[in-house]
Protein backbone atom coordinates (compact mmCIF):
# COMPACT_ATOMS: atom_id res chain seq x y z
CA UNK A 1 73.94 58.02 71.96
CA UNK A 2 75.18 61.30 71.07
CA UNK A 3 71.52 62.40 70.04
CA UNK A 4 70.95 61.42 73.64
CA UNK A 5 73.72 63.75 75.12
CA UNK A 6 72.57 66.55 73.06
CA UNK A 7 69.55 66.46 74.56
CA UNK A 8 70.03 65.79 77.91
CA UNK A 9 72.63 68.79 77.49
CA UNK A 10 69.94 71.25 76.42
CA UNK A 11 66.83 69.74 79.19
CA UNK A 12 69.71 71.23 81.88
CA UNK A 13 70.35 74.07 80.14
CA UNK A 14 66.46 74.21 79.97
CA UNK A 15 65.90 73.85 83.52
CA UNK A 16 68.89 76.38 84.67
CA UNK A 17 67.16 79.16 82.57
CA UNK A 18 63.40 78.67 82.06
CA UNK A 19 62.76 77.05 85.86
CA UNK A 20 64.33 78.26 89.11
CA UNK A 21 63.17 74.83 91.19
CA UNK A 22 67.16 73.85 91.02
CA UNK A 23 70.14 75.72 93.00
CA UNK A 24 71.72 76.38 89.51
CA UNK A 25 67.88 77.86 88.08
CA UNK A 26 67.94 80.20 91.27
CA UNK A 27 71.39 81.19 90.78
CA UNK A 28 70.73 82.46 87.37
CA UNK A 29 68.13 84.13 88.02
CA UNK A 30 69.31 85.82 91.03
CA UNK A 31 72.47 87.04 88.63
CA UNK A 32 70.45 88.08 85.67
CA UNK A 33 68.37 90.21 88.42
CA UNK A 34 71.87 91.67 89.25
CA UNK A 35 73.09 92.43 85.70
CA UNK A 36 69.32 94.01 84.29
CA UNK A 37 69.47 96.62 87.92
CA UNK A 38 73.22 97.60 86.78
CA UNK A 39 72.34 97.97 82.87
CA UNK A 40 69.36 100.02 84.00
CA UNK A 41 71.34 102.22 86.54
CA UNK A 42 74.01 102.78 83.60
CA UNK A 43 71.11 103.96 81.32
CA UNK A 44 70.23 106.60 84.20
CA UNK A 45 73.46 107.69 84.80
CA UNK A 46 74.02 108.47 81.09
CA UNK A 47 71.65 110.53 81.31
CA UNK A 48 73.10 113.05 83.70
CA UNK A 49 75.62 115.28 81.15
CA UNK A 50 78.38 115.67 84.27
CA UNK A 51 78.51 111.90 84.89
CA UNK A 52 78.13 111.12 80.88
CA UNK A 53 81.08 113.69 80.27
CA UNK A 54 83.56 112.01 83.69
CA UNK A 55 81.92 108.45 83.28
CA UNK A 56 81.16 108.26 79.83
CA UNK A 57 83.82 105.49 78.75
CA UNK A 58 83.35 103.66 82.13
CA UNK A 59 79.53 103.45 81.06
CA UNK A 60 80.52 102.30 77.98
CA UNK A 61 82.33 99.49 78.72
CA UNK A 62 79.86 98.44 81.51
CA UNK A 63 76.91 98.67 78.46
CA UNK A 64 78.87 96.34 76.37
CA UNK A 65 79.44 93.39 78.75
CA UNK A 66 75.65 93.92 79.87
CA UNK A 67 74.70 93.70 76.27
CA UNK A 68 76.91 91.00 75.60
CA UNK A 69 76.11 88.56 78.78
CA UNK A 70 72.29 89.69 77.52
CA UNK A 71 72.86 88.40 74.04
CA UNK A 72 74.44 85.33 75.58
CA UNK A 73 71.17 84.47 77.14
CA UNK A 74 69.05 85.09 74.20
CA UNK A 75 70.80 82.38 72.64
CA UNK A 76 70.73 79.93 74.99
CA UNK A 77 67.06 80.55 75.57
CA UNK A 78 66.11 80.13 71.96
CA UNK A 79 68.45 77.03 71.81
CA UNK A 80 67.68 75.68 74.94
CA UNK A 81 63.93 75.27 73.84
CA UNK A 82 62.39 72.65 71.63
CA UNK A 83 59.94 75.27 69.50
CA UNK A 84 62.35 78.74 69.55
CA UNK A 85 59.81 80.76 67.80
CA UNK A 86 57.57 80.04 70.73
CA UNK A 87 60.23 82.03 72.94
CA UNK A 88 61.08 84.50 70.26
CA UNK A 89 57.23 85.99 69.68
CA UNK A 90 56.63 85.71 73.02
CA UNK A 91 56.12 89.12 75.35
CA UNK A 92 59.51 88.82 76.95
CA UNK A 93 61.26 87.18 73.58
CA UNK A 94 60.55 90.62 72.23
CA UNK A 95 61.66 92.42 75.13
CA UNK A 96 64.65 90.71 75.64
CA UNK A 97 65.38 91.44 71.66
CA UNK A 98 64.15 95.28 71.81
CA UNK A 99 66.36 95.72 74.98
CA UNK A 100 69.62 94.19 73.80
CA UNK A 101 69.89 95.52 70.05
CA UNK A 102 70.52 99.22 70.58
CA UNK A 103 74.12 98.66 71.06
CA UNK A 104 74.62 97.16 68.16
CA UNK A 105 72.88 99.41 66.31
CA UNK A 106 75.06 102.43 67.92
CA UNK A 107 77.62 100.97 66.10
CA UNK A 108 76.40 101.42 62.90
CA UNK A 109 74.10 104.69 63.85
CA UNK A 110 75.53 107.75 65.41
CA UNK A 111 72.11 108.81 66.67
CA UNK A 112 70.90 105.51 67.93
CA UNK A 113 71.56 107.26 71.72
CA UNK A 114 67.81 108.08 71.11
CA UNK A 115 67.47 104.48 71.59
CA UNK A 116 68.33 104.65 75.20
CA UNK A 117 64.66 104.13 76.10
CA UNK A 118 64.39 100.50 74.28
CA UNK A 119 67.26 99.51 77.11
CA UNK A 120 65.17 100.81 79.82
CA UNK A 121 62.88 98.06 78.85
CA UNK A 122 65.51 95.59 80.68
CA UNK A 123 63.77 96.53 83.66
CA UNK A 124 60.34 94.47 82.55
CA UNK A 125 62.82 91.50 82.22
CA UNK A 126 62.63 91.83 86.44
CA UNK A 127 58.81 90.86 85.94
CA UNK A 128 60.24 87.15 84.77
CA UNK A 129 62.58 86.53 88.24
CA UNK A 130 59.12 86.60 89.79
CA UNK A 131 59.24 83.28 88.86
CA UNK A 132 61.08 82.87 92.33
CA UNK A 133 59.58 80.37 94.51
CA UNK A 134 58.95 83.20 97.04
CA UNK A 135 57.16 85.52 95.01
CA UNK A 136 54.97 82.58 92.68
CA UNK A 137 52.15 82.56 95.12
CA UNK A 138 52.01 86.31 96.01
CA UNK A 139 52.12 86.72 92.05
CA UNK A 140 49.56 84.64 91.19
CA UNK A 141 46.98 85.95 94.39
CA UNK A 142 47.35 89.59 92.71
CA UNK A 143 46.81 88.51 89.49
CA UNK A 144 43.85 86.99 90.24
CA UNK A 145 42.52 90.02 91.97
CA UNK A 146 42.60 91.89 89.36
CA UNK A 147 41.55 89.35 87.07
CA UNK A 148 38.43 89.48 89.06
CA UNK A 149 38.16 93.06 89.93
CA UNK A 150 38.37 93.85 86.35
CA UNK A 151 34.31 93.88 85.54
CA UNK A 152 34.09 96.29 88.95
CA UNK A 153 36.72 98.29 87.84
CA UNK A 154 35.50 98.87 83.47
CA UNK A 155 31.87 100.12 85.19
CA UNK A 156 33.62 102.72 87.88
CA UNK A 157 36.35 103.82 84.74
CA UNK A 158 33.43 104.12 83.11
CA UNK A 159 31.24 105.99 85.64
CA UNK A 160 34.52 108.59 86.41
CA UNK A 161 34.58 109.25 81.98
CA UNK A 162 30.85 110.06 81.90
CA UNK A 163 31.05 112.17 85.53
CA UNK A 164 34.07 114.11 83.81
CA UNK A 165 31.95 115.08 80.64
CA UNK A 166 29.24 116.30 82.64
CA UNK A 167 31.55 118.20 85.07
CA UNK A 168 33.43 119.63 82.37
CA UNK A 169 30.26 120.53 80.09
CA UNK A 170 29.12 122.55 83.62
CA UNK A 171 32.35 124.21 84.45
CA UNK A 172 32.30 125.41 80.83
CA UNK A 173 29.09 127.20 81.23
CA UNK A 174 29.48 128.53 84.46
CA UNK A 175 33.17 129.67 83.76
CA UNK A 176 33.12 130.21 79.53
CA UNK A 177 33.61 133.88 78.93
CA UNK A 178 35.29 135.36 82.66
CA UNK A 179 38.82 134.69 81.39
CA UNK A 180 39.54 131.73 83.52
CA UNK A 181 40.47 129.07 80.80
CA UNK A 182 37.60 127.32 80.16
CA UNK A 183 37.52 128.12 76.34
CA UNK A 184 35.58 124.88 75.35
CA UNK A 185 34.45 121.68 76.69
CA UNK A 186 37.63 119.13 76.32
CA UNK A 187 40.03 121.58 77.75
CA UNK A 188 37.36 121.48 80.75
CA UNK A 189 37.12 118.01 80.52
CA UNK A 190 41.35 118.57 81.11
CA UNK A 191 40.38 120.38 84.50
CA UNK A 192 38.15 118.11 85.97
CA UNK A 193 40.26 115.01 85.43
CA UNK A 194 43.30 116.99 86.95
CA UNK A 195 40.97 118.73 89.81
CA UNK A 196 39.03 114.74 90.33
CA UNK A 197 42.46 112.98 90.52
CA UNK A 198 43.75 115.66 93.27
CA UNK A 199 46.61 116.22 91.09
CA UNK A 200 45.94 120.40 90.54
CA UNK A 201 48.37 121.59 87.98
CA UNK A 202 46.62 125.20 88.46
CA UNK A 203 47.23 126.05 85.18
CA UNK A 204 43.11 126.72 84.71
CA UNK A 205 41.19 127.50 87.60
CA UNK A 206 37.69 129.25 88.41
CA UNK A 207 37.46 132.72 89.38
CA UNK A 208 33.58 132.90 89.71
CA UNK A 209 32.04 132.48 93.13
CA UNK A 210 30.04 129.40 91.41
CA UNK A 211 32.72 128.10 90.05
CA UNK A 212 35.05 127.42 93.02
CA UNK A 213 32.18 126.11 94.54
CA UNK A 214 31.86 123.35 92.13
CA UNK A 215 35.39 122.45 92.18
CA UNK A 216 35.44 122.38 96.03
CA UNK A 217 32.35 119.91 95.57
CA UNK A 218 34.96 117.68 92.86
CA UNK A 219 37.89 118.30 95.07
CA UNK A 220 36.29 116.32 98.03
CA UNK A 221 34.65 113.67 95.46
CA UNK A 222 38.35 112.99 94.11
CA UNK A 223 39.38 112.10 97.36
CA UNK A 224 36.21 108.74 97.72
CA UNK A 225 37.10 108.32 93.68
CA UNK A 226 41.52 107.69 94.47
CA UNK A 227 39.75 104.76 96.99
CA UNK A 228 37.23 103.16 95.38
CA UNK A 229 39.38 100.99 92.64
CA UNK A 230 41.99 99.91 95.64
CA UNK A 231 39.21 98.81 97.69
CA UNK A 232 37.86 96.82 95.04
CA UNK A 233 41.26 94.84 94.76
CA UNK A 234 41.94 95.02 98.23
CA UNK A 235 38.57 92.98 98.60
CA UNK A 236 39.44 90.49 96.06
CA UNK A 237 42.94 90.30 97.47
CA UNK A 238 41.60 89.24 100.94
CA UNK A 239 39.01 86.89 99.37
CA UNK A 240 41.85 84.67 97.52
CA UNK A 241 42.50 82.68 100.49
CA UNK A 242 45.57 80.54 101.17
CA UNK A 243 48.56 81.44 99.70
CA UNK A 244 49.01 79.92 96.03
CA UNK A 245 51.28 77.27 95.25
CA UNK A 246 52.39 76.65 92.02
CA UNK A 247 55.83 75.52 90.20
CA UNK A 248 58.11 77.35 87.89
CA UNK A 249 57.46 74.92 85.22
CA UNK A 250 57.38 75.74 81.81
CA UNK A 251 56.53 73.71 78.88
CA UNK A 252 59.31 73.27 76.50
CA UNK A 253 57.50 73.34 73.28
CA UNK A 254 54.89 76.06 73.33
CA UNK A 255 56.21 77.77 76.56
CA UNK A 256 53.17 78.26 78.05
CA UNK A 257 53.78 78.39 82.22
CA UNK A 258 52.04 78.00 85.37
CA UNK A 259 51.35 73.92 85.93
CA UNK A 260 50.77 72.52 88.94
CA UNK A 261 52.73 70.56 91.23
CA UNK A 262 51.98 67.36 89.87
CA UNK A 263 51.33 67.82 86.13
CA UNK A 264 52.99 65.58 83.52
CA UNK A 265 51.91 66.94 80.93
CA UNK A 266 51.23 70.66 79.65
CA UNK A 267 47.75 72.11 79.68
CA UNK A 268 48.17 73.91 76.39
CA UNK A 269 49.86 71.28 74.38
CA UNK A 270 49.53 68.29 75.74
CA UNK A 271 53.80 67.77 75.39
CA UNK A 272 55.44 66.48 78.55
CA UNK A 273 56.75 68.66 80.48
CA UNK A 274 60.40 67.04 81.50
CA UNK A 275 60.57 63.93 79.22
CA UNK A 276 63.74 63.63 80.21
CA UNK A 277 62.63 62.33 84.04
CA UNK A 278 60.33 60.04 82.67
């Protein structure tokens, strides 16, 4: 009986923090969305010297409740689930671990402020609240666009590396020698990306009549280059049809996600997925 407890205890504590199908699952998620845009606006603000200086113990104490509610959840997520190491090696076990230990460490290390960029990592925790009902369909559409844009995209990525070589090699030769900046091929190769992605640092630039003619030429082609990738997805975007549907479920013992509706059982492991309803 108290075996039984114990584990309906944890399947709620489950379904609060791994699903967001329940009032309680939406709730947390919807606060843990609150807390990671707060910890992330603290880590901004210490970076400003005149707040840090004013601010700096009113950061402080606003880091160490973050951290703390943050640690909270680690542990319930790793206890709440039936294989913890599944949770724990996974892409946002690591995350959640990388973005919650440079506090502690500050104790202990003076210098760990260098850290401060592990805790901006909170802000890929955001990427898990898509798990929203609202956003699971919209999620999953662009995901498969790009899943199936991605053999389109590797052969234009591919075509813009092999037009920068030979646009670079030319610009060399035309501009090598007239004090312009083209000293050898890679640092041309520089140019042409920056000239081809309409960015135009202007720290090199042609002086020959030749030259500038050739980068006019690659400043118009930049413009057709910035579209062609977001047409690609924009075409498989349109193509995906009806809006998605799927649940928030995820397996408790290899945490894999993503089951429809009506699945029992998980894809990957073959587990049920709430043994507890069954």
């Amino acid at each position: 009986m108290k075996q039984k407890n114990t584990n309906n205890w944890k399947q709620k504590l489950y379904e609060i923090i791994y699903e967001a199908d329940t009032p309680a699952g939406k709730w947390f998620d919807i606060i843990l969305l609150i807390v990671i845009v707060v910890s992330v606006v603290v880590v901004m603000l210490e970076s400003v010297q005149s707040y840090e200086t004013k601010y700096g113990y009113v950061f402080n104490v606003i880091e160490w409740i973050v951290t703390i509610l943050f640690s909270i959840e680690y542990f319930l997520r790793i206890i709440s689930i039936k294989k913890p190491s599944a949770y724990i090696f996974s892409f946002y076990g690591i995350i959640d671990f990388l973005s919650t230990i440079p506090k502690y460490i500050a104790v202990f290390y003076s210098g760990a402020h260098i850290l401060i960029a592990l805790r901006a990592l909170r802000l890929l925790r955001v990427f898990r609240i898509l798990k929203l009902s609202p956003f699971v369909g919209e999620s999953q559409k662009l995901k498969k666009s790009l899943k199936a844009s991605q053999a389109k995209i590797s052969v234009f990525l591919l075509t813009v590396i092999i037009l920068t070589i030979i646009l670079g090699t030319i610009m060399y030769l035309v501009e090598y020698g007239k004090g312009s900046g083209f000293d050898n091929i890679p640092k041309s190769m520089y140019w042409a990306i920056v000239t081809l992605t309409t960015v135009g640092y202007g720290d090199i630039a042609p002086i020959t009549p030749l030259g500038q003619f050739i980068a006019s030429i690659i400043m118009i082609l930049g413009y057709g280059i910035i579209a062609v990738p977001t047409g690609i997805v924009s075409a498989e975007y349109a193509k995906a049809g009806k809006k998605v549907h799927e649940n928030t479920q995820v397996c408790p013992h290899c945490h894999t996600t993503h089951h429809p509706d009506n699945a029992k059982f998980c894809y990957n492991c073959g587990n049920l997925l709430n043994p507890e309803k069954d």
